[in-house]
N, C-alpha and C. Protein backbone atom coordinates (compact mmCIF):
# COMPACT_ATOMS: atom_id res chain seq x y z
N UNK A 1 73.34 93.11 93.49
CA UNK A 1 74.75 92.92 93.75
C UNK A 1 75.55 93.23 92.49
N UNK A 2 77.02 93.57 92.75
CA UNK A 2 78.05 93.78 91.96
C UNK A 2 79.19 93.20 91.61
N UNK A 3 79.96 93.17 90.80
CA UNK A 3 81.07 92.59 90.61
C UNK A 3 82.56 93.93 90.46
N UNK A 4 83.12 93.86 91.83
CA UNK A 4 83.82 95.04 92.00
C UNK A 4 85.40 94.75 92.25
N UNK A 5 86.07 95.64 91.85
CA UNK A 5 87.40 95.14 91.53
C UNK A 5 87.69 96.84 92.14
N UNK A 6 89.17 96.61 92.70
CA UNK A 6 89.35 98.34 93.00
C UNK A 6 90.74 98.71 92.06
N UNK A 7 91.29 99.83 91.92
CA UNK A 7 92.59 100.24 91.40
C UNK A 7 93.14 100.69 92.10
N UNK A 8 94.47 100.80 92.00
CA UNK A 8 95.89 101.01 92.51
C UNK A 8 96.53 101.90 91.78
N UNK A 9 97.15 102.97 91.67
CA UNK A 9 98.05 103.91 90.69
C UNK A 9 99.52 104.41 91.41
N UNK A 10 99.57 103.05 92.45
CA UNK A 10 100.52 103.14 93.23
C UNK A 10 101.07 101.72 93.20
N UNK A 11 102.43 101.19 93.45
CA UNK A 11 102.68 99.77 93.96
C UNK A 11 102.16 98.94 95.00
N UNK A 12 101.50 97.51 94.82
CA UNK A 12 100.68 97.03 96.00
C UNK A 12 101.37 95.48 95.52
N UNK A 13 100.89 94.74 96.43
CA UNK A 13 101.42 93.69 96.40
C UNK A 13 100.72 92.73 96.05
N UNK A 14 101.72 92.06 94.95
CA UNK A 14 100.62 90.79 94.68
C UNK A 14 100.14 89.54 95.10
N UNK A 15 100.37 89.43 96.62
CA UNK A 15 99.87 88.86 97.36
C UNK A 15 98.36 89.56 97.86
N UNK A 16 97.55 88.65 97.38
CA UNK A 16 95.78 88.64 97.87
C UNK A 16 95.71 89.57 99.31
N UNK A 17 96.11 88.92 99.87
CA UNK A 17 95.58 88.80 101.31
C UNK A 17 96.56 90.69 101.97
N UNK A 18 97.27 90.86 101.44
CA UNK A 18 98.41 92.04 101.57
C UNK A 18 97.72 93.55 100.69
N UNK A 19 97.70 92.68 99.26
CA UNK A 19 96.69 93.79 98.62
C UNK A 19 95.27 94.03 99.44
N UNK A 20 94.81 93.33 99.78
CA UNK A 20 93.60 93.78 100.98
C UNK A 20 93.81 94.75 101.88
N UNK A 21 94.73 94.15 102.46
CA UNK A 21 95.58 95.25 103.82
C UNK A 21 95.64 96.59 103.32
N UNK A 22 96.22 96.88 101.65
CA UNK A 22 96.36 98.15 101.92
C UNK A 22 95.17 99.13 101.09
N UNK A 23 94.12 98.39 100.20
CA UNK A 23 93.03 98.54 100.04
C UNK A 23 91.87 99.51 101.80
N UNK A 24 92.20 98.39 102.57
CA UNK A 24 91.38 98.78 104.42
C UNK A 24 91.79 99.99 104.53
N UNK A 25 93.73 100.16 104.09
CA UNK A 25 94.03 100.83 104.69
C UNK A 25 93.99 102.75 103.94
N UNK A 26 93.89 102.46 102.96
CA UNK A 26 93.24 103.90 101.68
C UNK A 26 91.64 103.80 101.33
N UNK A 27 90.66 103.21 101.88
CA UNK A 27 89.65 102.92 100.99
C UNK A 27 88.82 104.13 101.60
N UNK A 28 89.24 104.62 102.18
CA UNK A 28 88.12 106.10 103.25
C UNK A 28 89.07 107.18 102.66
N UNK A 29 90.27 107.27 101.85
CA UNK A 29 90.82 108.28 101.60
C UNK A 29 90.71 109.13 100.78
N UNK A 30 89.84 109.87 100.88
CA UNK A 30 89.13 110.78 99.36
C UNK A 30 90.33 111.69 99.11
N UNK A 31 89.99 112.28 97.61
CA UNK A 31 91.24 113.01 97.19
C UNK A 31 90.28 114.26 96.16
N UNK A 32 91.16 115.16 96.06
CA UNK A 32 90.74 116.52 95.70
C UNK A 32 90.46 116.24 94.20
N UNK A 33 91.30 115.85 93.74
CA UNK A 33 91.33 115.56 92.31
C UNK A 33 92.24 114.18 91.18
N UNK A 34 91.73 113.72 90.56
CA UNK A 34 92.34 112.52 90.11
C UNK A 34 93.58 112.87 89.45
N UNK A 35 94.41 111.58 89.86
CA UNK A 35 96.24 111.30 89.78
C UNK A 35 95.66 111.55 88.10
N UNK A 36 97.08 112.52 87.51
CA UNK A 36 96.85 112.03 85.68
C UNK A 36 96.83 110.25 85.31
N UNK A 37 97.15 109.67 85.95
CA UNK A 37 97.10 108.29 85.57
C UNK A 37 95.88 107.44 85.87
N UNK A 38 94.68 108.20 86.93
CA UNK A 38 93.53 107.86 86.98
C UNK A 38 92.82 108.16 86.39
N UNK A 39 93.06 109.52 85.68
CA UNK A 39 91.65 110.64 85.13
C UNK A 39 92.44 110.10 83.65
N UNK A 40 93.49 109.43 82.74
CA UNK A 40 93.89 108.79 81.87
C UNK A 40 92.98 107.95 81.58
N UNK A 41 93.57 107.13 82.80
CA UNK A 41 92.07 105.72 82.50
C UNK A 41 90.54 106.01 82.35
N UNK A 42 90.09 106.82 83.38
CA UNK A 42 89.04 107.28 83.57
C UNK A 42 88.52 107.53 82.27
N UNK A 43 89.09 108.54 81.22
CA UNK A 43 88.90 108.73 80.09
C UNK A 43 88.74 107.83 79.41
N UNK A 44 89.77 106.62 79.25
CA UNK A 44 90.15 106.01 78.00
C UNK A 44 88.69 104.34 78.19
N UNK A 45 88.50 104.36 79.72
CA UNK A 45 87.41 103.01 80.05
C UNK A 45 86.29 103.88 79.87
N UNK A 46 85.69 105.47 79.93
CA UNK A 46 84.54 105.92 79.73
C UNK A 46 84.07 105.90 78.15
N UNK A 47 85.21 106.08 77.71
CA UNK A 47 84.83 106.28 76.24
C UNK A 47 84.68 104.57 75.51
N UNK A 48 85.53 103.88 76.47
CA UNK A 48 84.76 102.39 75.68
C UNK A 48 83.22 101.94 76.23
N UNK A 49 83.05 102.28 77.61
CA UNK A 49 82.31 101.99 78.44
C UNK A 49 81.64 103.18 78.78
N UNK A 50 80.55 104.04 78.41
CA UNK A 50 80.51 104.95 78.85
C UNK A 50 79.46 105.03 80.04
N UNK A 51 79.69 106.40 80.78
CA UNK A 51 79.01 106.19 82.11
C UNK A 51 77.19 106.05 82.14
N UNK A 52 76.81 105.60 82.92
CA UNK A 52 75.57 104.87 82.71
C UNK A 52 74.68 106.92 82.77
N UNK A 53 75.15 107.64 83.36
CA UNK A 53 74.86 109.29 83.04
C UNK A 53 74.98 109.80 81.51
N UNK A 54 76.00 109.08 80.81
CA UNK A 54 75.96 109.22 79.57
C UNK A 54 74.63 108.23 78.28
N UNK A 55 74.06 107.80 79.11
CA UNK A 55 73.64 106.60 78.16
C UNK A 55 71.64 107.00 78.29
N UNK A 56 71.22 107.00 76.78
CA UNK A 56 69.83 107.54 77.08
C UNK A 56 68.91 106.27 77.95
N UNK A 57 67.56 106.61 78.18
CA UNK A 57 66.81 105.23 78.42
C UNK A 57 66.99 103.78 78.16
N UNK A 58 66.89 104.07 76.67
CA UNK A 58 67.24 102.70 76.04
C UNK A 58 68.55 102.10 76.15
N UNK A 59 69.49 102.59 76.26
CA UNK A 59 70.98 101.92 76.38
C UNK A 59 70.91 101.79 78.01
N UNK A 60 70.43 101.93 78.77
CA UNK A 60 70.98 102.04 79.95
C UNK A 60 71.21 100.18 80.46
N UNK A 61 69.81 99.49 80.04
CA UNK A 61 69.99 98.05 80.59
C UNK A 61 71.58 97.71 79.94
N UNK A 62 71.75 97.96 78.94
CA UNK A 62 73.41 97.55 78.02
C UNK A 62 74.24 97.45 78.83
N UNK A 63 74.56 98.80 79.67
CA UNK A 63 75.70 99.11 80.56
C UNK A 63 76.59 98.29 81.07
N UNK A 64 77.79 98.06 81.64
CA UNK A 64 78.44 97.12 81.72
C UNK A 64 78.59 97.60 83.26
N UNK A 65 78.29 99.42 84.12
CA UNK A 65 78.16 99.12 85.31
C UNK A 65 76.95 99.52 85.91
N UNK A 66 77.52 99.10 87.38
CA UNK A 66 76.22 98.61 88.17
C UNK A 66 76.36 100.28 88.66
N UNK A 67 76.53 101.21 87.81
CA UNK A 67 76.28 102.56 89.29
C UNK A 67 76.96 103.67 88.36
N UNK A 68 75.95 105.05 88.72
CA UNK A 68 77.12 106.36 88.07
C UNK A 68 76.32 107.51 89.00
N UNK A 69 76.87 108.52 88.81
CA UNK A 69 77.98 108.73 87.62
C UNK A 69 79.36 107.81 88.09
N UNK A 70 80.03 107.09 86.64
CA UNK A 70 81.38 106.53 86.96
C UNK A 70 82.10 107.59 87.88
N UNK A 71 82.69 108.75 87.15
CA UNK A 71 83.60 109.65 87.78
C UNK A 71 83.63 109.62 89.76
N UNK A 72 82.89 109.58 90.39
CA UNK A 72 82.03 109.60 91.69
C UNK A 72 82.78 108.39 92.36
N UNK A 73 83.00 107.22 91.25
CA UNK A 73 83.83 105.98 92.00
C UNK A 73 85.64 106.26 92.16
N UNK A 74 85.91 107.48 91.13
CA UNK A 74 87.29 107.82 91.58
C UNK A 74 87.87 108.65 92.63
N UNK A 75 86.97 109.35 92.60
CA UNK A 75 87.02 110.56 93.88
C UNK A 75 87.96 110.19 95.05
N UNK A 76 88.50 108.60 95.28
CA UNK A 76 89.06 107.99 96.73
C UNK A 76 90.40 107.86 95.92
N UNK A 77 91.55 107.45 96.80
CA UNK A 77 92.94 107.04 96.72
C UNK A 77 93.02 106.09 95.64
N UNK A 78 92.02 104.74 96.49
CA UNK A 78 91.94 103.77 95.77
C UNK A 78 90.55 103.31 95.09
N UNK A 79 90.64 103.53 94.09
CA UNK A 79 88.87 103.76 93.18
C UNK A 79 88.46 102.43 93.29
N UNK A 80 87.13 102.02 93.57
CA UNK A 80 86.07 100.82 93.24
C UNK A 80 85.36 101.14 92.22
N UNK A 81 85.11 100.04 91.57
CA UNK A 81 84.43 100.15 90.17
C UNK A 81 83.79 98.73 90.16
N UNK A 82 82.46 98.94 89.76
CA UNK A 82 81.83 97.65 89.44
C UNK A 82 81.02 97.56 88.77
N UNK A 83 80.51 96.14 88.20
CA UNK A 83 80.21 95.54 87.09
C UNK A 83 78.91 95.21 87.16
N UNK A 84 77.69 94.99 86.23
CA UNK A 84 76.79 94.18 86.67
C UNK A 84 77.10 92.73 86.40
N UNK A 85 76.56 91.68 86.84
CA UNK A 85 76.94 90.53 86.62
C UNK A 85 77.26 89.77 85.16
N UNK A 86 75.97 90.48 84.60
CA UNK A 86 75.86 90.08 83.40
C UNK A 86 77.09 90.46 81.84
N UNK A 87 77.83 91.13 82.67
CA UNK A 87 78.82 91.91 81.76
C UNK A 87 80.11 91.86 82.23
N UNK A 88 80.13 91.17 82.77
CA UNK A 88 81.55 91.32 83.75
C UNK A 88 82.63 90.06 82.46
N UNK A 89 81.97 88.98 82.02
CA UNK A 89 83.21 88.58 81.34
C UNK A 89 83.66 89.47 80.16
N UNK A 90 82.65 90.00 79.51
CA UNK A 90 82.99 91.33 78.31
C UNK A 90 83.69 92.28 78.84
N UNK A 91 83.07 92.81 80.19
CA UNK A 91 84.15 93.68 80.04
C UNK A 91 85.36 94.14 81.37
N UNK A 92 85.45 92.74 82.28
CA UNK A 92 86.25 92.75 82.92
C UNK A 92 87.91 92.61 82.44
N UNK A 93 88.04 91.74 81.40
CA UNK A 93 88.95 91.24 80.39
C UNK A 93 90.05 92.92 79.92
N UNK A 94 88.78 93.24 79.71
CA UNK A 94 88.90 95.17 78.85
C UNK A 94 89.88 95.77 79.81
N UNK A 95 88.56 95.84 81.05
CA UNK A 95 89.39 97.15 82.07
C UNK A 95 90.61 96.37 82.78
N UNK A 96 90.43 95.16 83.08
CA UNK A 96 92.13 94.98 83.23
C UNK A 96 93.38 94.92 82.61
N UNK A 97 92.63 94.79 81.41
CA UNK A 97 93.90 95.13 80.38
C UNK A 97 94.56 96.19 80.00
N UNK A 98 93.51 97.30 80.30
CA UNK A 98 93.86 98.78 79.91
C UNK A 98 94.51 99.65 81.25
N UNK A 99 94.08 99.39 82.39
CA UNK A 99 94.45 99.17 83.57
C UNK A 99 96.06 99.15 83.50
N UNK A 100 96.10 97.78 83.83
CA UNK A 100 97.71 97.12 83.41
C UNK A 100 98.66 97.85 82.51
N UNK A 101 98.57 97.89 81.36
CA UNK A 101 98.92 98.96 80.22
C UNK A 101 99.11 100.28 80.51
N UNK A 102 98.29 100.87 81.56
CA UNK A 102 98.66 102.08 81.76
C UNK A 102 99.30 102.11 83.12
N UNK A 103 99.66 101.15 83.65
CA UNK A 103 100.35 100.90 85.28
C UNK A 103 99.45 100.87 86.33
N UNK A 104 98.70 100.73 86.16
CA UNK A 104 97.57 100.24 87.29
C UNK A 104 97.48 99.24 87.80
N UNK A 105 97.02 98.73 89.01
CA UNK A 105 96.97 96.97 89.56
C UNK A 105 95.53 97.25 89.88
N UNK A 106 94.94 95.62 89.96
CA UNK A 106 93.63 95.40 89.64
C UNK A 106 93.75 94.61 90.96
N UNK A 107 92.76 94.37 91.85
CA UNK A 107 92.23 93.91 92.78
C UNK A 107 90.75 93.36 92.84
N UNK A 108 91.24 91.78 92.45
CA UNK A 108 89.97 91.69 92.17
C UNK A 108 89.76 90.62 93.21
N UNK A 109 88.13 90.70 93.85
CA UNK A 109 88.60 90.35 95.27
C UNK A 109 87.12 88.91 95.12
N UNK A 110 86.61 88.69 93.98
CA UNK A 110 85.60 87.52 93.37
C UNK A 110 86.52 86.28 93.29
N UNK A 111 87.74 86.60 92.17
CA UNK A 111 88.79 85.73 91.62
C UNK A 111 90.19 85.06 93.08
N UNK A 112 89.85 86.38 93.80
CA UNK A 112 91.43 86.50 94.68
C UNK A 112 92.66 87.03 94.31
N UNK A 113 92.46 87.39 93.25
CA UNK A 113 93.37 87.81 92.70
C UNK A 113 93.91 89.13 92.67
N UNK A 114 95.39 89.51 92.32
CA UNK A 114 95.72 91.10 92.20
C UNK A 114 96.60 91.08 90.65
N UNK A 115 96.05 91.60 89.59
CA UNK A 115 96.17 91.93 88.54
C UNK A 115 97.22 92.98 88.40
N UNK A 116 99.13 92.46 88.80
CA UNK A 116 99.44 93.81 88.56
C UNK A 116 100.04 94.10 87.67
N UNK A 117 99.86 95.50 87.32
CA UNK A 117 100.78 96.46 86.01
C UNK A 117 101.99 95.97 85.97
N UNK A 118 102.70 95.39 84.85
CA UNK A 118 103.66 95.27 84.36
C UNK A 118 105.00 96.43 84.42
N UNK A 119 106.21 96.37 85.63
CA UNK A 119 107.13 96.91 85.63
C UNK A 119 107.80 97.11 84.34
C-alpha cells in the first residue's frame, strides 16, 4: 500500500468531500502533455526526490515513492502521486509545500484534507 495525495493546477475546493467530486470527475482524463505548471513541479519534486528510474540498486529502498517512472503519474488532468509509508512524514511536508508555492492544491485524501495554493 501507498500514501497518495493527487494535484490540482486548476481551482478546486477546499471542501473535502467537493474536492473528491471533482478529482471522480478528471481522474480518467489523460492529457497529451504536461500544463507548464505541472512539468515545473515535476522538475523541481524530481530533482529533490528523484524518480525511483533514476536511482541505482542501492538507493532504490531510500525512495520516498511507492512507483515510477514518476513522470507516468502526470500523464492525467489530475496527477496521483504516492508515497511509501515509511517516508511520507519527510517528504509529504516537501511536496506540499512546493506544490502550494507554485499554485497547486493538494488532496490529500489519508488526512481529509485539501491543501490549497495560496491566492
Amino acid at each position: 500500500m501507498s500514501y497518495n495525495i493527487a494535484l490540482f493546477d486548476f481551482p478546486v475546493s477546499a471542501d473535502f468531500e467537493k474536492a473528491c467530486e471533482y478529482f471522480e470527475i478528471y481522474e480518467d482524463e489523460g492529457i497529451e502533455e504536461l500544463s507548464p505548471l505541472m512539468l515545473r513541479f515535476y522538475q523541481e519534486i524530481s530533482h529533490i526526490y528523484p524518480c525511483l528510474c533514476e536511482l541505482s540498486d542501492d538507493e532504490i529502498d531510500d525512495s520516498v515513492w511507492c512507483d515510477g517512472p514518476l513522470m507516468n503519474n502526470f500523464m492525467t488532468k489530475v496527477p496521483v502521486i504516492g508515497f511509501v509509508y515509511s517516508k511520507v512524514d519527510e517528504a509529504l511536508p516537501v511536496v506540499i509545500r512546493l506544490a502550494n508555492n507554485l499554485g497547486i492544491s493538494v488532496l490529500d485524501w489519508q488526512q481529509g484534507i485539501v491543501f490549497n495554493a495560496e491566492k
